[in-house]
Protein backbone atom coordinates (compact mmCIF):
# COMPACT_ATOMS: atom_id res chain seq x y z
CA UNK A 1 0.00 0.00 0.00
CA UNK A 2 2.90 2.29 0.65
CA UNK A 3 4.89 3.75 -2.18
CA UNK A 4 7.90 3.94 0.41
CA UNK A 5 8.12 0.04 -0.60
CA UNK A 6 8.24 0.89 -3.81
CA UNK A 7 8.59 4.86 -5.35
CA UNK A 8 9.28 4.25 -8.25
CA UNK A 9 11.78 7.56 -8.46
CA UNK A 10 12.98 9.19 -11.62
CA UNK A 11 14.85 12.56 -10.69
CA UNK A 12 17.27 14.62 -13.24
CA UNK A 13 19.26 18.14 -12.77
CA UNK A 14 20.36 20.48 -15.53
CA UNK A 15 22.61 22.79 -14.58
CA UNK A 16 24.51 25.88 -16.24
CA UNK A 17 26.86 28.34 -14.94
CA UNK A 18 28.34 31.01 -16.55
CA UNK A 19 30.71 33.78 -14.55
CA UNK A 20 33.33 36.51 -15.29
CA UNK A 21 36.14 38.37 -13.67
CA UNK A 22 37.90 41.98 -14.18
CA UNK A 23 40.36 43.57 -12.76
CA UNK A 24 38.96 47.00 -11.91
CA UNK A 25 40.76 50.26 -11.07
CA UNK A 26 40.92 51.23 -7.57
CA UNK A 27 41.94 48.00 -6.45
CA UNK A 28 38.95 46.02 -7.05
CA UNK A 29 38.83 42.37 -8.06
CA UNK A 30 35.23 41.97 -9.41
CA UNK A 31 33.63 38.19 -10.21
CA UNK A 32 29.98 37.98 -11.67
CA UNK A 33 27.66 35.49 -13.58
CA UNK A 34 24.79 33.88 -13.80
CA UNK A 35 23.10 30.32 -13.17
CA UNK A 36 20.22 27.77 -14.10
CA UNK A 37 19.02 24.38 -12.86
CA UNK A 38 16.14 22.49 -13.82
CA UNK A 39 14.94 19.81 -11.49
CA UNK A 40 12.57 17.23 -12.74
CA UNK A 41 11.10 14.21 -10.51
CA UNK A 42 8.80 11.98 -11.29
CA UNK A 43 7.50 8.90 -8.64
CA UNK A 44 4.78 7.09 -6.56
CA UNK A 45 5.81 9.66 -4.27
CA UNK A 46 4.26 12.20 -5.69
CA UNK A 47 0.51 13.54 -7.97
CA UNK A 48 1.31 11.35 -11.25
CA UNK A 49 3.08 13.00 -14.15
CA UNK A 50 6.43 14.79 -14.23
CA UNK A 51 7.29 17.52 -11.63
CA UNK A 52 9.61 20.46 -12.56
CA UNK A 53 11.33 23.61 -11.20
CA UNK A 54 13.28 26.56 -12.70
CA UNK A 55 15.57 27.94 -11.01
CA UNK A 56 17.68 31.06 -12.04
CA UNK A 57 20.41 33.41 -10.14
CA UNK A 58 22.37 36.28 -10.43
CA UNK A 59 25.65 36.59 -8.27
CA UNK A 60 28.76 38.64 -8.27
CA UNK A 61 31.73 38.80 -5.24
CA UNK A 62 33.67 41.84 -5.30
CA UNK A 63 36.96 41.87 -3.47
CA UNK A 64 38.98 45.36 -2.62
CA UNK A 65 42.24 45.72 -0.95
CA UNK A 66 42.19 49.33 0.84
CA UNK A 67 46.04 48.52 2.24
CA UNK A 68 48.74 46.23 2.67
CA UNK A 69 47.13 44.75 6.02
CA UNK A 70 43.33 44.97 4.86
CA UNK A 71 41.26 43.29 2.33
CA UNK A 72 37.22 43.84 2.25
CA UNK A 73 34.98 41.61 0.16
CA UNK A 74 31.24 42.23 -0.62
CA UNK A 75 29.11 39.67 -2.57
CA UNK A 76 25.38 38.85 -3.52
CA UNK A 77 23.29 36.62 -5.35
CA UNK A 78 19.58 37.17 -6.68
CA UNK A 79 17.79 33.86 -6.53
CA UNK A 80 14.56 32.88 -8.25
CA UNK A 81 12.33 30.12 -7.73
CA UNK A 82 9.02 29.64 -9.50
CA UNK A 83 7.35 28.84 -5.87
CA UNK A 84 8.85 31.77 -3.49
CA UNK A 85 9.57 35.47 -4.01
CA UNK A 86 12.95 36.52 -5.41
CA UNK A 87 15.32 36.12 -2.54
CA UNK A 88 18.58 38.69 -1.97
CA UNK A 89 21.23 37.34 0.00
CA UNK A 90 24.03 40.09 0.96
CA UNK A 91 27.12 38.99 2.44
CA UNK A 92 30.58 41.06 3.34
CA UNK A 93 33.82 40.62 5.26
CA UNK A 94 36.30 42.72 6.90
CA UNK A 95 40.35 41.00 6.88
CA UNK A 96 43.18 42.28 8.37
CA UNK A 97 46.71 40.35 8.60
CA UNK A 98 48.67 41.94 11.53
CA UNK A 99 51.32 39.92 10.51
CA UNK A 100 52.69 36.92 7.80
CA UNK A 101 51.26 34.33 10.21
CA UNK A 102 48.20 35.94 11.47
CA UNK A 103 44.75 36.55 9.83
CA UNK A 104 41.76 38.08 11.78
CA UNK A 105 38.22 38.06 9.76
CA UNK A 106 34.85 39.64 10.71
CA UNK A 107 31.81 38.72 8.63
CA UNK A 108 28.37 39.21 8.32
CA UNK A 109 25.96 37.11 5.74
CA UNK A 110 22.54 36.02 5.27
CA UNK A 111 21.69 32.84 3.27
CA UNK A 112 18.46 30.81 2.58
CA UNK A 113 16.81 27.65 1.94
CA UNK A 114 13.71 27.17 -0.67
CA UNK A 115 11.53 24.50 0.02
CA UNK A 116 13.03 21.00 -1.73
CA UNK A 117 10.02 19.26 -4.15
CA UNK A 118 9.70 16.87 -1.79
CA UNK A 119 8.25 19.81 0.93
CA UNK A 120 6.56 21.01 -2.07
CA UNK A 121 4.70 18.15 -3.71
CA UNK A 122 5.09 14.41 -1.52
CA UNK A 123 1.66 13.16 -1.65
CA UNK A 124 2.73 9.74 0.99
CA UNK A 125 -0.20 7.93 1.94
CA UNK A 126 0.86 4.55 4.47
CA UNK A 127 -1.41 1.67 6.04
CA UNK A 128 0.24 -0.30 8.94
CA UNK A 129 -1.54 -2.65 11.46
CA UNK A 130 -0.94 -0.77 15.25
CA UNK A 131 -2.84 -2.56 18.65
CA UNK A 132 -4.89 0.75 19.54
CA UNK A 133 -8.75 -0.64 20.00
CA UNK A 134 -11.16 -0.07 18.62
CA UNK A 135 -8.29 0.67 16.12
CA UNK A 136 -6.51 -2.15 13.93
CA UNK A 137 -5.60 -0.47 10.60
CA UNK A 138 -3.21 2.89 10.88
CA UNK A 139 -3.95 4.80 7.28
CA UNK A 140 -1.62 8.16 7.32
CA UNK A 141 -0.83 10.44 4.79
CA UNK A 142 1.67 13.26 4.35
CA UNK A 143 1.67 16.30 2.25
CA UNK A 144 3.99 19.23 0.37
CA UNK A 145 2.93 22.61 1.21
CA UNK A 146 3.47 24.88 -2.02
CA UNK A 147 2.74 27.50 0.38
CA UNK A 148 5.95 28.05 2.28
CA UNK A 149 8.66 30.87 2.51
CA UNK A 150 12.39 30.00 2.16
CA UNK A 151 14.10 29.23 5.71
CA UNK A 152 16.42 32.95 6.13
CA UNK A 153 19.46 33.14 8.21
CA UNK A 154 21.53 35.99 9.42
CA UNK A 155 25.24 34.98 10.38
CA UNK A 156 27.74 37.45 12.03
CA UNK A 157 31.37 35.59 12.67
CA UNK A 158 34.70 36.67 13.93
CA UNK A 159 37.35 34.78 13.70
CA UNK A 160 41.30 34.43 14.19
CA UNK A 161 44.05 32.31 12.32
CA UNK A 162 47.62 31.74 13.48
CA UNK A 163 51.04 30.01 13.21
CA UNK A 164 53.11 29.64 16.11
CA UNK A 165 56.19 27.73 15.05
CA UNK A 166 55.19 24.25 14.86
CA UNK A 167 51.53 24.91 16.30
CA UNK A 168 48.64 26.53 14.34
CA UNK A 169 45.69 27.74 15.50
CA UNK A 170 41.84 28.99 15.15
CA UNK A 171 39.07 30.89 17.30
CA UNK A 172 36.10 31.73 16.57
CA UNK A 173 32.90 33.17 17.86
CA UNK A 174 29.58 33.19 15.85
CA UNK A 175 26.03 34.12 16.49
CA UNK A 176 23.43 33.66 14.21
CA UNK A 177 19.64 33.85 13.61
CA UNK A 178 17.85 31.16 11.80
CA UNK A 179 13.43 31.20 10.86
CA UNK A 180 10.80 29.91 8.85
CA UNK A 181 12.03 26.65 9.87
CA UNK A 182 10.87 23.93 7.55
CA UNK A 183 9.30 21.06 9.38
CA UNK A 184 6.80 18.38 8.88
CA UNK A 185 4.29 18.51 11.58
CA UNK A 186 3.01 16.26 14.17
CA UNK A 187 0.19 14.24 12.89
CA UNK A 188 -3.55 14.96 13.31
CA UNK A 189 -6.52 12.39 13.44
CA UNK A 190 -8.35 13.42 10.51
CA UNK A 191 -12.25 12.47 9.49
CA UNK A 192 -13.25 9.77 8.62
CA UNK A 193 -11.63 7.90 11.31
CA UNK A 194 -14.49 5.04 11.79
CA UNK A 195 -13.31 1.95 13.43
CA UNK A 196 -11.28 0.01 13.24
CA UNK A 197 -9.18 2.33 10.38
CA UNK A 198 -7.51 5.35 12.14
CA UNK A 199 -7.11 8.00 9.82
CA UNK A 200 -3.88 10.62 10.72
CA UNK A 201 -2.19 13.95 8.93
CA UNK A 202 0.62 15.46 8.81
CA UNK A 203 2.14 18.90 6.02
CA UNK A 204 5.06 20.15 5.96
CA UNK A 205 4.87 23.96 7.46
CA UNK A 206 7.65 26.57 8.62
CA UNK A 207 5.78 28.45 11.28
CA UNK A 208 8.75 26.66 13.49
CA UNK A 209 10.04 29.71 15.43
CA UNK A 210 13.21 31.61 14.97
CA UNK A 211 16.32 30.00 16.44
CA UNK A 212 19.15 32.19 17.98
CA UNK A 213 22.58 30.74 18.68
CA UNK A 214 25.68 32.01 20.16
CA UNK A 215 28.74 29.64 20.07
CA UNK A 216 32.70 29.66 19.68
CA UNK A 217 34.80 27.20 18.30
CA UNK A 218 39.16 26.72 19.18
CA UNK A 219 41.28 24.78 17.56
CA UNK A 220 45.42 23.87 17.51
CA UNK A 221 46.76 21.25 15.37
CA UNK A 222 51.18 20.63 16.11
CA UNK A 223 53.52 19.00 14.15
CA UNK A 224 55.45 16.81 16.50
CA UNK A 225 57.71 15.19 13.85
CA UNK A 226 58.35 15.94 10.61
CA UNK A 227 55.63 13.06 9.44
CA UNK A 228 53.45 13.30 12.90
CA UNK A 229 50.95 15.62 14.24
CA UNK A 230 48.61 16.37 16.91
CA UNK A 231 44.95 18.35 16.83
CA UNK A 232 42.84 18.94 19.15
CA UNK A 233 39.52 21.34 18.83
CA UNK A 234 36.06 21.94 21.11
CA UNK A 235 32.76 23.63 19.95
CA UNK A 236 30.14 25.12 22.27
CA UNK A 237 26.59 26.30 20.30
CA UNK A 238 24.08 27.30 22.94
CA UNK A 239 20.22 27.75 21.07
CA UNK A 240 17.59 29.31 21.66
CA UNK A 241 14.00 29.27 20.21
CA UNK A 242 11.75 31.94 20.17
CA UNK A 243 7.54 31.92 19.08
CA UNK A 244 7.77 27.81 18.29
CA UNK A 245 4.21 26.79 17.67
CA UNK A 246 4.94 23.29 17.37
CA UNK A 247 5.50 22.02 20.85
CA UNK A 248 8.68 21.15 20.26
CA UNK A 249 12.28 22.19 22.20
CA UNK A 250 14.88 22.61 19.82
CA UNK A 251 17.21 24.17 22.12
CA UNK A 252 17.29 20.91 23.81
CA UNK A 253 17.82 18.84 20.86
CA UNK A 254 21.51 19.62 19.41
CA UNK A 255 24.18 19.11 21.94
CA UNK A 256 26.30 22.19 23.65
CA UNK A 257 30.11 20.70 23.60
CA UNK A 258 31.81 18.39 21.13
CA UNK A 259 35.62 17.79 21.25
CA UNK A 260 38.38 16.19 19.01
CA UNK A 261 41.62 15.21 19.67
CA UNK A 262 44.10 12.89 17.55
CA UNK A 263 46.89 11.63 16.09
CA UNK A 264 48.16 11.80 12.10
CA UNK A 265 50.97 10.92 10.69
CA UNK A 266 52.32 9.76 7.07
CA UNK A 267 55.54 8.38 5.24
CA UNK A 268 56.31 7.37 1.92
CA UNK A 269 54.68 3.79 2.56
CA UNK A 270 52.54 4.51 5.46
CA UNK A 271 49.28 6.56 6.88
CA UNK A 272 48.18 6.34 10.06
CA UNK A 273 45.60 8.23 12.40
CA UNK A 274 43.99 7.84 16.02
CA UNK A 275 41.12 9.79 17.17
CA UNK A 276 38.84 10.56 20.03
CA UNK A 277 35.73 12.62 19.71
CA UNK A 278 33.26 13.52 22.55
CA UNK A 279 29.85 14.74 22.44
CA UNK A 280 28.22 16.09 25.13
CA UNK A 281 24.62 14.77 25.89
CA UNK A 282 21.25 15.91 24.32
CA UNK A 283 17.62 15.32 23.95
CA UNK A 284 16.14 13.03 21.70
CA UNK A 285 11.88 13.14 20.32
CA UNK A 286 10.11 10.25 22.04
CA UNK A 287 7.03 10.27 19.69
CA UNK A 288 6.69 12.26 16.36
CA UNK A 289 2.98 12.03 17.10
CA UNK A 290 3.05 13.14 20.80
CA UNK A 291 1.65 16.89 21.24
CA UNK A 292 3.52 18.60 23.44
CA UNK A 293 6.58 16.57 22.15
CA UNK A 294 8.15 14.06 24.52
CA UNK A 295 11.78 14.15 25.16
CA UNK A 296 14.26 11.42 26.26
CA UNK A 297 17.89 11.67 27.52
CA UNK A 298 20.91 10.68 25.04
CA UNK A 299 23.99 10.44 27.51
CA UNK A 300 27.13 12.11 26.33
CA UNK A 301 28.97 9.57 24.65
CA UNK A 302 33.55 9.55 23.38
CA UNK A 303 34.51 6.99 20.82
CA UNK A 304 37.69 6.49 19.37
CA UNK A 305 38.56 5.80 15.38
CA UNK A 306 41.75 4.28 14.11
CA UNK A 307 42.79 4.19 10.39
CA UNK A 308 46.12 2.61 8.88
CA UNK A 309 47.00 1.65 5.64
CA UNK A 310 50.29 0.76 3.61
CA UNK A 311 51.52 1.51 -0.07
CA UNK A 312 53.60 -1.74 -1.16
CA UNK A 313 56.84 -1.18 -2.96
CA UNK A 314 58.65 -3.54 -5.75
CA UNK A 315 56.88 -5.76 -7.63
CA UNK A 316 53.40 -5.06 -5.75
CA UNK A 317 54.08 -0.87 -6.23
CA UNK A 318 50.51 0.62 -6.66
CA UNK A 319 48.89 -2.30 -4.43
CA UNK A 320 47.95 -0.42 -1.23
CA UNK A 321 45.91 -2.04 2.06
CA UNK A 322 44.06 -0.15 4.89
CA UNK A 323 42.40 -1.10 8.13
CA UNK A 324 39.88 1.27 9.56
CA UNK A 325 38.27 0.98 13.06
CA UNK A 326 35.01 2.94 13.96
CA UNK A 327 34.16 2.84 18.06
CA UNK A 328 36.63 0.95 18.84
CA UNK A 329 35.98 0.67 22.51
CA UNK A 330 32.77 -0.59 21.06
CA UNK A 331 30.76 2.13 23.52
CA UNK A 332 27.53 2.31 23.06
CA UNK A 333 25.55 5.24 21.81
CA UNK A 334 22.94 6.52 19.16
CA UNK A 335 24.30 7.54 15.79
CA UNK A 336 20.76 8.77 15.51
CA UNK A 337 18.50 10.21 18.55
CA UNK A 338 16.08 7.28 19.95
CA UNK A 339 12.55 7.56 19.12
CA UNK A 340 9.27 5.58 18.64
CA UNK A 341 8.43 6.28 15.00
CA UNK A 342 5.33 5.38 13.09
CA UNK A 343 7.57 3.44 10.40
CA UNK A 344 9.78 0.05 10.93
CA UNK A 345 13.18 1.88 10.65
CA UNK A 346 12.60 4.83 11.99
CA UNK A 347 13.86 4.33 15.19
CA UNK A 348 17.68 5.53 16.37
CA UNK A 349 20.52 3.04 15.94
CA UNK A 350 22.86 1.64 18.50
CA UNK A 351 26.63 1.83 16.61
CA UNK A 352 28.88 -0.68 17.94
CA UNK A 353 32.61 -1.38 17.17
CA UNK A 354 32.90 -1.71 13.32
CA UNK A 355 36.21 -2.65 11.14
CA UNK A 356 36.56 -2.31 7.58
CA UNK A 357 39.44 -3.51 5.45
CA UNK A 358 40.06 -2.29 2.21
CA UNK A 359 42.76 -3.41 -0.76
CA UNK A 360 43.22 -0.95 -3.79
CA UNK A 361 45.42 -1.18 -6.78
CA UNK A 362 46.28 2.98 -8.29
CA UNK A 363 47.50 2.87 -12.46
């Protein structure tokens, strides 16, 4: 009954680019051109027939060096989609290099998201047995929304590179403002629901909320050896979400600290790495159906990857084997946040230890 068991999907993409650049007095470094994309999809998925968008933009990127120590660089593009208004998104950045090894950039940028076709135009009707009486028979069906306004987001950064020696490094700091989230929302019993078929909703809709972040992000990566290195790097985002209709708490959903740390190295015959990453603990949906929505905890988690592989020499030159380990300390922990879906599959995944050898021959 399903078409997710079998859609039937037929998608294509045209695309054509076409862009310039001067030299311009003054110090100015001007690119500018043009694009189109046609999108086609056709499936079980979807109303019957062929499906199509047009898409055209304008863009240009401007870059002007006031100075020795200063660079500034404007840029735009003009998008156009048959489905939204024309969107404008402005972006510009301040540079200035105190010094050969040390870069210090301030930015500010928008950017946007148009609906996909599938928010657009998925007509997905399912039937499933469920053990709700009166109820035996679970009919749902989920729709586009042609009606939607691109997702918009507002990005201010500032950030620092530098080279110590041996040791480079980054910082950053970014805070950014992000609406007209695109989600699908929670489903709705919908007439006729006559035992023992339950009839249930659910559109697509960005009436989400905005969500406000501030984070930072530093970063050092040594050379130890002239073939061996070291990195390590943290991330903190903390969100916020303001005027969210849905019920939901994004702000809990997305954890605030993840860290990396490793070891790289490489000869003439061999690559090696060994790395940890940590992710500090989140919230996870309980029920896509469940109005307000249901959280559960995900415990912060570290695992630890390993990847090695050799180049042979001699009469095997150009064979080359690898061994890669993923969770090695076989933790356990959810590549994707628990949950009780309506759909076998749907639920998160426990990753355990996983190894994967590989043999390649280059010519």
């Amino acid at each position: 009954f399903s078409a997710l068991n079998n859609p039937n999907l037929d998608s294509d993409a045209y695309d054509v680019q076409v862009e310039h650049s001067l030299s311009l007095p003054g110090g100015h470094y001007l690119v500018m051109g043009g694009s189109y994309r046609r999108n086609t999809l056709e499936s079980r998925m979807f109303p019957p027939g062929e499906i199509s968008q047009d898409l055209w933009a304008l863009f240009f990127e401007n870059e002007w060096r006031p100075a020795d120590l200063w660079a500034v660089v404007v840029s735009g593009r003009l998008d156009r989609h048959p489905l939204t208004p024309m969107m404008f998104s402005p972006r510009g950045s301040v540079i200035f290099s105190p010094g050969q090894n040390q870069t210090v950039r301030f930015s500010i940028g928008s950017a946007f998201k148009n609906p996909t076709l599938l928010d657009s135009y998925l007509q997905l009707p399912n039937r499933s047995p469920i053990n709700n009486p009166p109820y035996t028979t679970l009919d749902t069906l989920i729709t586009g929304n042609k009606e939607m306004a691109p997702e918009r987001i507002v990005l201010y950064e500032l950030v620092h590179h530098g080279k110590w020696g041996r040791v480079k490094t980054k910082a950053a700091g970014f805070h950014y403002k992000l609406k007209n989230l695109i989600e699908l929302s929670p489903f709705q019993v919908t007439a006729p629901s006559v035992p023992p078929v339950l009839n249930m909703r659910a559109t697509f809709s960005d009436a989400y909320g905005v969500v406000s972040a501030w984070g930072s992000e530093f970063g050092a990566d040594a050379r130890l050896f002239r073939n061996v290195s070291v990195f390590a790097n943290a991330s903190y985002q903390n969100l916020s979400v303001d005027n969210d209709v849905s019920g939901r708490d994004m702000s809990r959903e997305s954890p605030k600290w993840k860290v990396n740390a490793g070891l790289r190295g490489k000869t003439d015959r061999l690559t090696f790495s060994v790395m940890v990453h940590w992710v500090d603990e989140t919230y996870g949906e309980l029920s896509p159906s469940a109005t307000p929505t249901q959280y559960i905890r995900v415990d912060d988690y570290a695992i630890m990857n390993v990847y090695a592989s050799y180049r042979f020499k001699g009469s095997w030159e150009g064979w080359e084997a690898g061994l890669s380990g993923y969770n090695v300390a076989n933790h356990k922990h959810y590549q994707i946040l628990p949950s009780q879906g309506l759909y076998v599959g749907e639920a998160g995944e426990i990753m355990r230890a996983r190894w994967v050898g590989t043999v390649s021959y280059k010519f």
